[in-house]
PDB file of N, CA and C in Angstrom:
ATOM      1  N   UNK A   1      75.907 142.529  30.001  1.00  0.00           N
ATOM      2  CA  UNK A   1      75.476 142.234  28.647  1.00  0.00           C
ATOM      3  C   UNK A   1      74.528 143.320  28.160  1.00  0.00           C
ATOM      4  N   UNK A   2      74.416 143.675  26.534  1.00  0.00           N
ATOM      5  CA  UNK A   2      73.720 144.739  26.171  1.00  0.00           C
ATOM      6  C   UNK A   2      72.323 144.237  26.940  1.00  0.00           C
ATOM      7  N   UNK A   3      71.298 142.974  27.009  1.00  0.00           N
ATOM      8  CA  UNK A   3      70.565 142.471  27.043  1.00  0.00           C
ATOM      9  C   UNK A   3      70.445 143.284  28.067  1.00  0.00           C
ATOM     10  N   UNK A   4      71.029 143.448  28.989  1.00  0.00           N
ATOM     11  CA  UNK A   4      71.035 143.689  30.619  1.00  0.00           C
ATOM     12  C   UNK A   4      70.715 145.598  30.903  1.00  0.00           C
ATOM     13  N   UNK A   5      70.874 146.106  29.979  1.00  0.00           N
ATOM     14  CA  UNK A   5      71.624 147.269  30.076  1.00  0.00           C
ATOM     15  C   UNK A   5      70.015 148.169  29.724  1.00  0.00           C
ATOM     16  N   UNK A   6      70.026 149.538  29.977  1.00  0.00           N
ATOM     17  CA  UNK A   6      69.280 150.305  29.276  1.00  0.00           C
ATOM     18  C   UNK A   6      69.518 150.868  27.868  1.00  0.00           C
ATOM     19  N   UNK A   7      68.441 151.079  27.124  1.00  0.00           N
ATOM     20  CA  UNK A   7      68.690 151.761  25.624  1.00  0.00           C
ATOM     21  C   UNK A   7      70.109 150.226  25.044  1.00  0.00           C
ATOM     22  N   UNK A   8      70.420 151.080  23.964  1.00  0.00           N
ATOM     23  CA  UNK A   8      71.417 150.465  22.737  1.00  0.00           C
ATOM     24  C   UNK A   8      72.307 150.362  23.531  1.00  0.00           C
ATOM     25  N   UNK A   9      73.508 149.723  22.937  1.00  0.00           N
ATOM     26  CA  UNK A   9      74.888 149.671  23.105  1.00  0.00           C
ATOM     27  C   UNK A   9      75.862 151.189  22.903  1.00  0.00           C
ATOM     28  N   UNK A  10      77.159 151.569  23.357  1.00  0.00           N
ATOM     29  CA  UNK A  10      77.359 152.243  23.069  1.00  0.00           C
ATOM     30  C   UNK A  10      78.642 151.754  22.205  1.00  0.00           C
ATOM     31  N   UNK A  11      79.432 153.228  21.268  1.00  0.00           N
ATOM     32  CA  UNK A  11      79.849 152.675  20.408  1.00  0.00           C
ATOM     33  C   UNK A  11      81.330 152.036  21.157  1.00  0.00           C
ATOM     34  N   UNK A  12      82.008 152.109  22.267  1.00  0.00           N
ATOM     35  CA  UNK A  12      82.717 151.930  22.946  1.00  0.00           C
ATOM     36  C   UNK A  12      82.570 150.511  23.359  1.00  0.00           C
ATOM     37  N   UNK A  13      81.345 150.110  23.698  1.00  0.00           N
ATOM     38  CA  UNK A  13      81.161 148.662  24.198  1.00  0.00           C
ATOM     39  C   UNK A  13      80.785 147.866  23.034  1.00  0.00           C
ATOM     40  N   UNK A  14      80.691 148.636  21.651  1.00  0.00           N
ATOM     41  CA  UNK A  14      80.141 147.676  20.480  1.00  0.00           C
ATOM     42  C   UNK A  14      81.808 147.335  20.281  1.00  0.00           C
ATOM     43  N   UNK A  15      82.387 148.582  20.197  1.00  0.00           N
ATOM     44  CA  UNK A  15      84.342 147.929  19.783  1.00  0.00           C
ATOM     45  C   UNK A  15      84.954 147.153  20.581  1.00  0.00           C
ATOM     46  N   UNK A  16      84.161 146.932  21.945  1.00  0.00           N
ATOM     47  CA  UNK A  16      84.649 145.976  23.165  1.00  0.00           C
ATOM     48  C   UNK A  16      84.352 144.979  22.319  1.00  0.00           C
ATOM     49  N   UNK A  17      83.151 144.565  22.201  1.00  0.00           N
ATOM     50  CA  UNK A  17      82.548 143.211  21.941  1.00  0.00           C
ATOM     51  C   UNK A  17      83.095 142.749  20.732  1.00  0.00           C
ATOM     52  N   UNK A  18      83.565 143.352  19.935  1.00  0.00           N
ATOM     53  CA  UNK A  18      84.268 143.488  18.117  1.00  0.00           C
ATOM     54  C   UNK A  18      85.383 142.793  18.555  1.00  0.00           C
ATOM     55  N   UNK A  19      85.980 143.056  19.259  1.00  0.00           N
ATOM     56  CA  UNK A  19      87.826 142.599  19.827  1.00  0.00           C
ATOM     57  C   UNK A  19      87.511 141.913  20.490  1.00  0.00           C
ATOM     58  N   UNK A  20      86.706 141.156  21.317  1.00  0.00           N
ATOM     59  CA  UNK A  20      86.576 139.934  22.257  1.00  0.00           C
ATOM     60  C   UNK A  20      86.089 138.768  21.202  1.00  0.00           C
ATOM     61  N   UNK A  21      85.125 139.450  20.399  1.00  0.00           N
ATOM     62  CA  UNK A  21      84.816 138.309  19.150  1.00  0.00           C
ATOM     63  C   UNK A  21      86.007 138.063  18.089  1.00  0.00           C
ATOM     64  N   UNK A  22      86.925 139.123  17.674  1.00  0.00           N
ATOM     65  CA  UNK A  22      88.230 138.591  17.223  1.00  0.00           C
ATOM     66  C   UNK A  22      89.140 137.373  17.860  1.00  0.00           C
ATOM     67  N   UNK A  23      89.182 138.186  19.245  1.00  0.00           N
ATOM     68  CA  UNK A  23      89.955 137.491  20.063  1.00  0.00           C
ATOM     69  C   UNK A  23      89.538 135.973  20.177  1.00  0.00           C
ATOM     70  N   UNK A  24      88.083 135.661  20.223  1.00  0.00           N
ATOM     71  CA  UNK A  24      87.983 134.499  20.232  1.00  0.00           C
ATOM     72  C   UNK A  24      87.429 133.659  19.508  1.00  0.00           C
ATOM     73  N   UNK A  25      87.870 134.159  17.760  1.00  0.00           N
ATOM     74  CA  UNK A  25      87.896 133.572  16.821  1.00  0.00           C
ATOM     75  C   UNK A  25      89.102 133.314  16.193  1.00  0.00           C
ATOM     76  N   UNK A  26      90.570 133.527  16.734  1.00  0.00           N
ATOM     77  CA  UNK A  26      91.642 133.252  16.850  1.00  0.00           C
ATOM     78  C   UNK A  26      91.929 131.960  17.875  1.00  0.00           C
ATOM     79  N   UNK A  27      91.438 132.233  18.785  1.00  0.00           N
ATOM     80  CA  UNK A  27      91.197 131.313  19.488  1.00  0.00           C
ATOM     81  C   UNK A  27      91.121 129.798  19.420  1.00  0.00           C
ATOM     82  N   UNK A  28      89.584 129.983  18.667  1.00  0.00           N
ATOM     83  CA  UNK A  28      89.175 128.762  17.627  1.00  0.00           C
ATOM     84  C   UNK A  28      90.002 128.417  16.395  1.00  0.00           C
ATOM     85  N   UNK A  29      90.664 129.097  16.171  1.00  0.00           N
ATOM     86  CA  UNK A  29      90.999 128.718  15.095  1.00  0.00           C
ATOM     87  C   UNK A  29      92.765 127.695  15.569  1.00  0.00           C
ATOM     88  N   UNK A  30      93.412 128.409  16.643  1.00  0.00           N
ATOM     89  CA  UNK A  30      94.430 127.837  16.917  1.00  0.00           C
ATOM     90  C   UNK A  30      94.531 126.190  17.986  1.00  0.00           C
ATOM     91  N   UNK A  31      92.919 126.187  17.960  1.00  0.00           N
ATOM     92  CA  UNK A  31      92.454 125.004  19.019  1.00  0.00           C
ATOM     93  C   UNK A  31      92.385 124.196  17.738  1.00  0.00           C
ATOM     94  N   UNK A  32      91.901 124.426  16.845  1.00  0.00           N
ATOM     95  CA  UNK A  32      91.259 123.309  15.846  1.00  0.00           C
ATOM     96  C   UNK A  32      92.790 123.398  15.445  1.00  0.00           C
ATOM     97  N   UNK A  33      93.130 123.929  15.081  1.00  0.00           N
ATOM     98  CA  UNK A  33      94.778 123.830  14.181  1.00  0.00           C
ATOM     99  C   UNK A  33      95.637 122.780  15.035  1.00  0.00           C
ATOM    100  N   UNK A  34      95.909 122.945  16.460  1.00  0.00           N
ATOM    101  CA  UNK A  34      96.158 121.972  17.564  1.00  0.00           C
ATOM    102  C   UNK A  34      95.473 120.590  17.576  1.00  0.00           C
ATOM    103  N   UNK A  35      93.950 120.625  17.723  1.00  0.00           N
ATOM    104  CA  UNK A  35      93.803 119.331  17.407  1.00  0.00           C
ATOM    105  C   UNK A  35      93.700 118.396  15.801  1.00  0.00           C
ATOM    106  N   UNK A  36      93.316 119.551  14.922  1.00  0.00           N
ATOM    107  CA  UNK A  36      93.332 118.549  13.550  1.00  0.00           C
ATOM    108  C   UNK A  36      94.418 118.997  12.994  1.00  0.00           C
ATOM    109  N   UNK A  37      95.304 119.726  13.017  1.00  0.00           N
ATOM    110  CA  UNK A  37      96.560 119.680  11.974  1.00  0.00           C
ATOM    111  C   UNK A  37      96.359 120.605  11.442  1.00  0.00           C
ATOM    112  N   UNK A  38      97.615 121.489  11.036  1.00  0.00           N
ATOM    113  CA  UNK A  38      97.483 122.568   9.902  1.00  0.00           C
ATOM    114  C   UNK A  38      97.603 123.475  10.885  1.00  0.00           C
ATOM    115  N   UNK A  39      97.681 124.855   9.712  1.00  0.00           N
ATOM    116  CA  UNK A  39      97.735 126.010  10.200  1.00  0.00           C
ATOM    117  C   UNK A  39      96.407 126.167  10.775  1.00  0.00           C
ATOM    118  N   UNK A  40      96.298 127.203  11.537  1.00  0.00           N
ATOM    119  CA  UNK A  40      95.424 128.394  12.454  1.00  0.00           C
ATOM    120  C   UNK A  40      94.380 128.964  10.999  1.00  0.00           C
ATOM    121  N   UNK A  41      95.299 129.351   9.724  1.00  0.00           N
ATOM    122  CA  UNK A  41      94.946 130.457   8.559  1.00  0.00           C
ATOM    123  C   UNK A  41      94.115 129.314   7.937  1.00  0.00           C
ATOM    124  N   UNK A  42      94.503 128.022   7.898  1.00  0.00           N
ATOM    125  CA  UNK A  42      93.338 127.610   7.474  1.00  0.00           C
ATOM    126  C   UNK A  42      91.922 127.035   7.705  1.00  0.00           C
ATOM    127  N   UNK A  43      91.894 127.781   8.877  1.00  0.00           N
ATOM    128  CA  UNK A  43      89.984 127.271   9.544  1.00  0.00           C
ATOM    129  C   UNK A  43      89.499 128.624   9.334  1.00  0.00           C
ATOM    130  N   UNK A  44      90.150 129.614   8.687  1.00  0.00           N
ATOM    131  CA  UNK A  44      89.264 131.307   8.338  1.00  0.00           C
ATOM    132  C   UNK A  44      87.893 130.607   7.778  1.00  0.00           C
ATOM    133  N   UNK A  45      86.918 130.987   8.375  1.00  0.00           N
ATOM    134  CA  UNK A  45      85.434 130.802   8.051  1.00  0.00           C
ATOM    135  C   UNK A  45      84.934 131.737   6.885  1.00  0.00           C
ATOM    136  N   UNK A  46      85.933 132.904   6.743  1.00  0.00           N
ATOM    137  CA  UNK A  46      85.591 133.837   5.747  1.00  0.00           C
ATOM    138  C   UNK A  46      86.291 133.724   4.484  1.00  0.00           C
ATOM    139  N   UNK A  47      87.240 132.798   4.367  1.00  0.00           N
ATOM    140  CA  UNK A  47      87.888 132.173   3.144  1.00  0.00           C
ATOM    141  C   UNK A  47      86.663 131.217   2.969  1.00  0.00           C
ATOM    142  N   UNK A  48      86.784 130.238   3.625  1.00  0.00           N
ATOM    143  CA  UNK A  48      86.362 128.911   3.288  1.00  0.00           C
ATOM    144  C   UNK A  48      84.523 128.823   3.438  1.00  0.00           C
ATOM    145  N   UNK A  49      83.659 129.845   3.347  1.00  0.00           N
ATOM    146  CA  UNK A  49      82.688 130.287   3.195  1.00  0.00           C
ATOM    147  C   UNK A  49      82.276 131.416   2.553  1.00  0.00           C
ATOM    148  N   UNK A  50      82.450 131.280   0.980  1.00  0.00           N
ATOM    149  CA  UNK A  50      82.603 132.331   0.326  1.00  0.00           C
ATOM    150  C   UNK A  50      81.852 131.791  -0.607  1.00  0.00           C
ATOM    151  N   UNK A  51      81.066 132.562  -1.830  1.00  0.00           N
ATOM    152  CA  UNK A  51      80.765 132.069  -3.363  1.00  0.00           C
ATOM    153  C   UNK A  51      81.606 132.280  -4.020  1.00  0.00           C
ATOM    154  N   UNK A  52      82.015 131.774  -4.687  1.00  0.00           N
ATOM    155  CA  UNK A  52      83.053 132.046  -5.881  1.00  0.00           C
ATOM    156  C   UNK A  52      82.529 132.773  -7.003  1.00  0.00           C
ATOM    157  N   UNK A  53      81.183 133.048  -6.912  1.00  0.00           N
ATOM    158  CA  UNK A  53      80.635 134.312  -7.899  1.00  0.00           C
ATOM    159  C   UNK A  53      81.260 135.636  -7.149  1.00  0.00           C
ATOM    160  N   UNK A  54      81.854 135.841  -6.216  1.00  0.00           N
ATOM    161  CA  UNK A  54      81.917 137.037  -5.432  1.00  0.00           C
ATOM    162  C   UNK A  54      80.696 137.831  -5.186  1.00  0.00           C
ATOM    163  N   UNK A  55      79.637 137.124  -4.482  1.00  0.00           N
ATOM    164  CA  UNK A  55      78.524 137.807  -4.017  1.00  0.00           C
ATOM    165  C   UNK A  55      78.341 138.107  -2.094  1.00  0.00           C
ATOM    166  N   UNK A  56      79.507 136.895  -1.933  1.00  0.00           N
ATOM    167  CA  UNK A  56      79.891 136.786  -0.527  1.00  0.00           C
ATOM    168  C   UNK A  56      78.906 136.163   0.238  1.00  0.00           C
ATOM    169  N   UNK A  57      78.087 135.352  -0.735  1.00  0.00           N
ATOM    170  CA  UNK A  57      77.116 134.430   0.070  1.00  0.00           C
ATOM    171  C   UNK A  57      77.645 133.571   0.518  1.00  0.00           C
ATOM    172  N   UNK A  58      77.000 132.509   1.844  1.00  0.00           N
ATOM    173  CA  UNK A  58      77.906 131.612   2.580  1.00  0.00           C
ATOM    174  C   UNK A  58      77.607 130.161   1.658  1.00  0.00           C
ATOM    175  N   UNK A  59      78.055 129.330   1.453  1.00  0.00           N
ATOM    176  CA  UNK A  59      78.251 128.307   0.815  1.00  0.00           C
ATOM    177  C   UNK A  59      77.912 127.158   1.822  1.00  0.00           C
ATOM    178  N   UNK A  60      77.637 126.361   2.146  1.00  0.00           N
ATOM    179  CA  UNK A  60      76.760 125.275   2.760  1.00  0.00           C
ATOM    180  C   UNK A  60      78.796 124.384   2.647  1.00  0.00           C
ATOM    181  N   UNK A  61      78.845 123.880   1.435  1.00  0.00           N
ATOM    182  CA  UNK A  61      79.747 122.771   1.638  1.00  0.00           C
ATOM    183  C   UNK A  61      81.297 123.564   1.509  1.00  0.00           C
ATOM    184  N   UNK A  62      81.237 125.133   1.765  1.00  0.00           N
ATOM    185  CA  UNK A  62      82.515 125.551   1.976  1.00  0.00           C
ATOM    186  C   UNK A  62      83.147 125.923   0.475  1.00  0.00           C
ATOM    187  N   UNK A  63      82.121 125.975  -0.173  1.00  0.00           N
ATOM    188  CA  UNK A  63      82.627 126.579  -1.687  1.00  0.00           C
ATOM    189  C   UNK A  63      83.880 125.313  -2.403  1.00  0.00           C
ATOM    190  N   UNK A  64      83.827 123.879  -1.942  1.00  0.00           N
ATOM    191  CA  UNK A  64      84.800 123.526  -2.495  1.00  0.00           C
ATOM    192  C   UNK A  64      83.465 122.488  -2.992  1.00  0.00           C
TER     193      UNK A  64
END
C-alpha cells in the first residue's frame, strides 16, 4: 500500500490502483444488478449523482 511505501506513489502504481478501482466498481455494480434487478448501467454513481445545473456537484437524494 502507498501508506506502506517511501515518498509518493508512482505514476505506474497510481494507473494500477485507477484499474483495480474500475475493476471494482463494475463489480459493484453487476452484484447490485444481480441482487436488485436491472441493468449493471443503472447503479453508475456518476449518472445518478449529478446536479442538473451541470456543476457536477453530488446530490444527496440522487438528483431525482
Amino acid at each position: 500500500m502507498a501508506r506502506d511505501s517511501e515518498g509518493p506513489m508512482t505514476e505506474d502504481e497510481l494507473a494500477a490502483a485507477s484499474e483495480e478501482l474500475q475493476e471494482l466498481r463494475d463489480e459493484v455494480r453487476e452484484d447490485l444488478a444481480a441482487d436488485l434487478g436491472g441493468d449493471p448501467d443503472d447503479f453508475r454513481a456518476d449518472r445518478h449523482f449529478q446536479s442538473e445545473d451541470g456543476t457536477g456537484e453530488a446530490v444527496p437524494d440522487g438528483g431525482e
